[in-house]
Protein backbone atom coordinates (compact mmCIF):
# COMPACT_ATOMS: atom_id res chain seq x y z
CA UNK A 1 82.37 111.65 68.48
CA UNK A 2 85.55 111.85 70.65
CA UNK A 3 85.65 109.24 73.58
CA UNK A 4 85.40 109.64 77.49
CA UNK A 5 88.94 111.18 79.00
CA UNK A 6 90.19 109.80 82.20
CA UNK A 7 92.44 111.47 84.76
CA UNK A 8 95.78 109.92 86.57
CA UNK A 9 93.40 110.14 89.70
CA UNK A 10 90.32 109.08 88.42
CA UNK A 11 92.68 105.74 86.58
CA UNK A 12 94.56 105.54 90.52
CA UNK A 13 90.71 105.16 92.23
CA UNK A 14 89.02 102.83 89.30
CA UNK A 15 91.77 100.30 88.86
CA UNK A 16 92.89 100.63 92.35
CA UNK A 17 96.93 100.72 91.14
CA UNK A 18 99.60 102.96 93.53
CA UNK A 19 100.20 106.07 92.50
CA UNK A 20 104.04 105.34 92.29
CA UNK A 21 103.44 102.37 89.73
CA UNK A 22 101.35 104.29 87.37
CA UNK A 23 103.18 107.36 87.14
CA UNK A 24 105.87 104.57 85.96
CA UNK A 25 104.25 102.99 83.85
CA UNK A 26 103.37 106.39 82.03
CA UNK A 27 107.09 107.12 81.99
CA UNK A 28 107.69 103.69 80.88
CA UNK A 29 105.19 103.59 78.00
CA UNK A 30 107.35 102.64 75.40
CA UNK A 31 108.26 99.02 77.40
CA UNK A 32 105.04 98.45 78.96
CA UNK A 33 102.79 100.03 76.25
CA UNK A 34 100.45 102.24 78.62
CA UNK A 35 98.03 104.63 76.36
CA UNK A 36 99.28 108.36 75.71
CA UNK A 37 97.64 110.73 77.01
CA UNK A 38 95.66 113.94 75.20
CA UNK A 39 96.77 117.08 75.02
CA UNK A 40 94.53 117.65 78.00
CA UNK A 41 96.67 115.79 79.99
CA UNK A 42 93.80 113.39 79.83
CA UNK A 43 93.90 109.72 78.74
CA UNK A 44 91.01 107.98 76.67
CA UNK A 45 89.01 105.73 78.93
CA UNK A 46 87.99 103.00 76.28
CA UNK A 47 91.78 102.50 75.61
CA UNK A 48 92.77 102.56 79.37
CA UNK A 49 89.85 99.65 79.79
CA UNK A 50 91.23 97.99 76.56
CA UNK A 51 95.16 97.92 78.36
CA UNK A 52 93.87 97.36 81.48
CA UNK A 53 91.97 94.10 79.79
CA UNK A 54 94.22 92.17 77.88
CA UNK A 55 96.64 89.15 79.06
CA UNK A 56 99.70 89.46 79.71
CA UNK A 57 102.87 86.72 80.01
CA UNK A 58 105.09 86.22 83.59
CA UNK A 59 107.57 88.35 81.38
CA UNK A 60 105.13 91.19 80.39
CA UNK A 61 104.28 91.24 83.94
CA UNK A 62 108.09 91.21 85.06
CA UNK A 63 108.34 94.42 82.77
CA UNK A 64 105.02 96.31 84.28
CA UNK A 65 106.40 95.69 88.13
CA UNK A 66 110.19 96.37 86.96
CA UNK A 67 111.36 93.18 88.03
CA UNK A 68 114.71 91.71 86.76
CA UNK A 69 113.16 88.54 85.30
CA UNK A 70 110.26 86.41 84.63
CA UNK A 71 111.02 83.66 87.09
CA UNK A 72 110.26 85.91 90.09
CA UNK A 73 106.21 86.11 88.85
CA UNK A 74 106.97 82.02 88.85
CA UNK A 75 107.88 82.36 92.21
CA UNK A 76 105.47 84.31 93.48
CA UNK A 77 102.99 81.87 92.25
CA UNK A 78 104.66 79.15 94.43
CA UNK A 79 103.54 80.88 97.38
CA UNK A 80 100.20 79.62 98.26
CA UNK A 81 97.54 82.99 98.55
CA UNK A 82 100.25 85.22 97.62
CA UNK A 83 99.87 85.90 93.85
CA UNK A 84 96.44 86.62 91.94
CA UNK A 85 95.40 83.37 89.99
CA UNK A 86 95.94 82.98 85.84
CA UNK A 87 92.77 84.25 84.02
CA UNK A 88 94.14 81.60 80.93
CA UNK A 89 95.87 78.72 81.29
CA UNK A 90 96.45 77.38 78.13
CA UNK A 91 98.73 73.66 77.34
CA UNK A 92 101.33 73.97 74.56
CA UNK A 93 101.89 70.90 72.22
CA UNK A 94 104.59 70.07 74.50
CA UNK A 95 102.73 69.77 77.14
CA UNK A 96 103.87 73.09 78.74
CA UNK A 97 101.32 75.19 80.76
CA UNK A 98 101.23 78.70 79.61
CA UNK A 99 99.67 81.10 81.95
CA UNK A 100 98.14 83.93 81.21
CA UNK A 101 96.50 87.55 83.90
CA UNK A 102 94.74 90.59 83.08
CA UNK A 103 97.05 93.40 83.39
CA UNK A 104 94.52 95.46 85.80
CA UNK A 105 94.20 92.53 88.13
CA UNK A 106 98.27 92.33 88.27
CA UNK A 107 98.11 95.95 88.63
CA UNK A 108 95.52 96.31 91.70
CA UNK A 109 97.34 93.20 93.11
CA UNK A 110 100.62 95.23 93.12
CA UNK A 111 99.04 98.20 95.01
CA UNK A 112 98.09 95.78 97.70
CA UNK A 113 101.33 93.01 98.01
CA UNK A 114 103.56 93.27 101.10
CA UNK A 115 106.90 93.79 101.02
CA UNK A 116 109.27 96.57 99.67
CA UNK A 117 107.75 96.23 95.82
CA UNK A 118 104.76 98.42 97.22
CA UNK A 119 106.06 102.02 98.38
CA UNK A 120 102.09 102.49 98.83
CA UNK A 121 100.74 103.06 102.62
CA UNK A 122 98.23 100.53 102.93
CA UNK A 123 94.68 100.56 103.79
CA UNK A 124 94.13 100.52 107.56
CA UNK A 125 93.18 96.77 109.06
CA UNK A 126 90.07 96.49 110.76
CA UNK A 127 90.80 97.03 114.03
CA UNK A 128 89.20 94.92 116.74
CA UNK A 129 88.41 96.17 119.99
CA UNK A 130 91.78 95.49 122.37
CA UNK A 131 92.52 91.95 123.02
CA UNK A 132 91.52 90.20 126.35
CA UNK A 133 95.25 88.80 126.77
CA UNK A 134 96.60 92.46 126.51
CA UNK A 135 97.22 94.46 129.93
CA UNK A 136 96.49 98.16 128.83
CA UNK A 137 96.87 99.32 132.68
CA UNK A 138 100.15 98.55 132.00
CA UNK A 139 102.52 102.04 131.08
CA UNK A 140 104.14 100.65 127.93
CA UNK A 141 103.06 97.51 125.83
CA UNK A 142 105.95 94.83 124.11
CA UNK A 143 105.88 94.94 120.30
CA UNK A 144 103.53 92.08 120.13
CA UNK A 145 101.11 93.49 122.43
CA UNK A 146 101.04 96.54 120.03
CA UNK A 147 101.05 94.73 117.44
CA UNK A 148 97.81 92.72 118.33
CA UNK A 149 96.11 96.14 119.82
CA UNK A 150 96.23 97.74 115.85
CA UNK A 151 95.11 94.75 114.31
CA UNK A 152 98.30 93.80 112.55
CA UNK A 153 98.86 90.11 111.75
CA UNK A 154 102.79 90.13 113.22
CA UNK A 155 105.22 91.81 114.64
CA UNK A 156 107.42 92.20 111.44
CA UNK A 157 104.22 93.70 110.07
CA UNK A 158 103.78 95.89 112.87
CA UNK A 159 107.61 97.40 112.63
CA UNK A 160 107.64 97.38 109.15
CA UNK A 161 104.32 99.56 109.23
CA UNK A 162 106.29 101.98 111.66
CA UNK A 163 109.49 102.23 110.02
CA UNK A 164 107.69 102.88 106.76
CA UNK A 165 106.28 106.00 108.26
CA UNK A 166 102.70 104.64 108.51
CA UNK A 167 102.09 105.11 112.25
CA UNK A 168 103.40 108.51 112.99
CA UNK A 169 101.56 108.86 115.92
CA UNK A 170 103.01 106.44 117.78
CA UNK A 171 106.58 108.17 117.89
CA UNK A 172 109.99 106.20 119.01
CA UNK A 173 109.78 102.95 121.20
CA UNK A 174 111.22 103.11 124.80
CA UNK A 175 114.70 100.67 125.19
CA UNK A 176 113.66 96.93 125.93
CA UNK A 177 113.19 96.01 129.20
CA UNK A 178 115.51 93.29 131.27
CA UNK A 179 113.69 90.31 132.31
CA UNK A 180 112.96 87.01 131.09
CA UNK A 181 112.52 85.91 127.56
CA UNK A 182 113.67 88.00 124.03
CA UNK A 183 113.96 91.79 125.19
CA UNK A 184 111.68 93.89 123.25
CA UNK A 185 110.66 97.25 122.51
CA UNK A 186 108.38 99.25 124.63
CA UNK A 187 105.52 101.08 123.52
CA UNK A 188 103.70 104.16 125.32
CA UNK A 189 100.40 102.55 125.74
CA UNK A 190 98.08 105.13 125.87
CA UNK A 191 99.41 106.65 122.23
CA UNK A 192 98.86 102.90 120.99
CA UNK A 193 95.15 102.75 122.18
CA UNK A 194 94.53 106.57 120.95
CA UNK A 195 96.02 104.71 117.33
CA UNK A 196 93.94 102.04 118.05
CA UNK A 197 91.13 104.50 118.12
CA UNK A 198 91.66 106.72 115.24
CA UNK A 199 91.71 103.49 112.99
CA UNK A 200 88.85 102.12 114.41
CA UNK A 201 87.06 105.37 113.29
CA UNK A 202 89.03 105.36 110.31
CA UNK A 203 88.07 101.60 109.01
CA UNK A 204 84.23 102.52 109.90
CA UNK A 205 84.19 105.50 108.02
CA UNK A 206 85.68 103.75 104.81
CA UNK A 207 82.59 100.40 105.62
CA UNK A 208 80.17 103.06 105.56
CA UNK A 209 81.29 104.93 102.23
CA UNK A 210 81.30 101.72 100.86
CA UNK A 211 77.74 100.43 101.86
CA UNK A 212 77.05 103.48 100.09
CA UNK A 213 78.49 103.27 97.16
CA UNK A 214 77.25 99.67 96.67
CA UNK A 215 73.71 100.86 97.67
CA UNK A 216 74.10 103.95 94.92
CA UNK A 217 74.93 101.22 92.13
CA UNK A 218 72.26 98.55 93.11
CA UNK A 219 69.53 101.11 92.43
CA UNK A 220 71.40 103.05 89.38
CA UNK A 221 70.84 99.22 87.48
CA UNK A 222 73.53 100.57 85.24
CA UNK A 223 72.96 103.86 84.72
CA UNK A 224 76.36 105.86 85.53
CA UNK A 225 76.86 106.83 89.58
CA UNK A 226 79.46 109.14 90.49
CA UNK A 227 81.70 109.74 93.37
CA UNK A 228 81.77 113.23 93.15
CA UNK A 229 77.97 113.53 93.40
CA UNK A 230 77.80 110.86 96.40
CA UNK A 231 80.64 113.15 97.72
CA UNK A 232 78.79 116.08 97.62
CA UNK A 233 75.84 114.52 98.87
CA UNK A 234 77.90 113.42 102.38
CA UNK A 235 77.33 115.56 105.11
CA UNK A 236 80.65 114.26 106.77
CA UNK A 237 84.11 115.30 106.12
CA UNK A 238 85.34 112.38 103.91
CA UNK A 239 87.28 113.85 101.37
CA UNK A 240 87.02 113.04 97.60
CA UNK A 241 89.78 110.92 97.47
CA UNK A 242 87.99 108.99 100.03
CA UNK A 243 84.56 108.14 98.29
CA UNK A 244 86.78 107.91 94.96
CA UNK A 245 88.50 105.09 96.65
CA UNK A 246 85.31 103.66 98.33
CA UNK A 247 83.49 103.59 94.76
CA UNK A 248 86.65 101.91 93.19
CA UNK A 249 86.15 98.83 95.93
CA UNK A 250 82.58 99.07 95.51
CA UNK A 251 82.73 98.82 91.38
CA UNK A 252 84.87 95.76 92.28
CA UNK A 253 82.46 94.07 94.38
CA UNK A 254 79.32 95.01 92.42
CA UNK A 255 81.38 93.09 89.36
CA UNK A 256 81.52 90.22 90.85
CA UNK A 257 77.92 90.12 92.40
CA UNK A 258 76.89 90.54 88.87
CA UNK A 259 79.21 87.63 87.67
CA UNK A 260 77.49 85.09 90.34
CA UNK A 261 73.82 85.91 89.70
């Protein structure tokens, strides 16, 4: 009896891996050993899960991301919260710690990281209402003021979000104004609040898919739930790729509810 097939999407929104790094890895399949797909276009799901499963080394790992060496995964994990914790540590007769992650965890970590390794937009922050320290009567706002207005935890992340393309709406910053202190950047307020705004609605929508999605698997007790059908089921204008992603999250959590009862 043949097994399950899969889609690139369907792998994207389950596993929660960018786009950009699994079309790579596909390309890459001889080096990092990724499934081949049907003639359907279509992979096998059982040997997806299987890949997606097993532990791999800081070099394996080097090879998936297309880094130049193993030493860099080393240094990731130096930074404290940075890089996802071993699933296997393991202590050689030597006395050496060998450390070993589930490719899938590496993989949805990747999506996520900051910095230029993930060409991925992110997921909108939750977006607080404005700050009380922030003048909005004011006609432009300083980078930080922006910065705190969209939720972002810095400045640097704040720019970097813009000159990645990810905040469109805003359009070009004014010249700095003279006065005391670093210049900096203006911003048109009102086009920062009406940001502010959209990803308020934006990070409310994706709770509320969620919740639903959760709520869907809690009663299922295993049996099989689908975006598609919750999809069809919405009477808002969420798109597929939108409850795909919700459900992906959701499976996530609901694994790990299961694990601590």
């Amino acid at each position: 009896m043949p097994g399950t097939g899969i889609d690139f999407d369907a792998i994207v929104a389950v596993y929660g891996i960018a786009p950009t790094r699994l079309r790579s890895l596909v390309t890459r399949s001889a080096v990092t050993g990724f499934p081949a797909a049907g003639p359907d276009g279509q992979w096998s799901a059982e040997e997806v899960e299987l890949w997606m499963g097993e532990l791999v080394s800081a070099s394996q790992i080097a090879g998936l991301l297309e880094l130049k060496r193993a030493q860099t995964v080393f240094a990731y994990e130096q930074q404290p919260g940075y890089f996802v914790e071993p699933d296997l540590v393991e202590t050689t007769n030597a006395g050496r710690k060998q450390r070993r992650w589930r490719r899938g965890k590496v993989l949805a970590w990747d999506a996520k990281r900051p910095g230029r390794g993930n060409p991925e937009p992110r997921k909108p922050r939750s977006v607080a209402e404005v700050p009380a320290d922030v003048d909005v009567s004011q006609a432009t706002l300083s980078s930080s003021e922006a910065a705190a207005v969209l939720g972002y935890a810095s400045i640097s992340s704040f720019t970097s979000a813009h000159a990645q393309g990810q905040l469109p709406q805003l359009g070009e910053p004014g010249a700095p104004e003279a006065g005391p202190g670093r210049p900096s950047r203006r911003w048109d307020t009102n086009l920062v609040l009406a940001e502010a705004a959209r990803r308020r609605v934006t990070a409310a929508g994706h709770q509320a898919r969620l919740e639903a999605c959760l709520e869907a698997l809690r009663a299922a007790c295993g049996a099989a739930v689908s975006a598609v059908a919750l999809k069809e089921a919405d009477q808002g204008d969420a798109t597929l790729a939108q409850w795909k992603s919700a459900m992906a999250q959701a499976r996530r959590q609901f694994k790990r509810e299961q694990l601590t009862d």
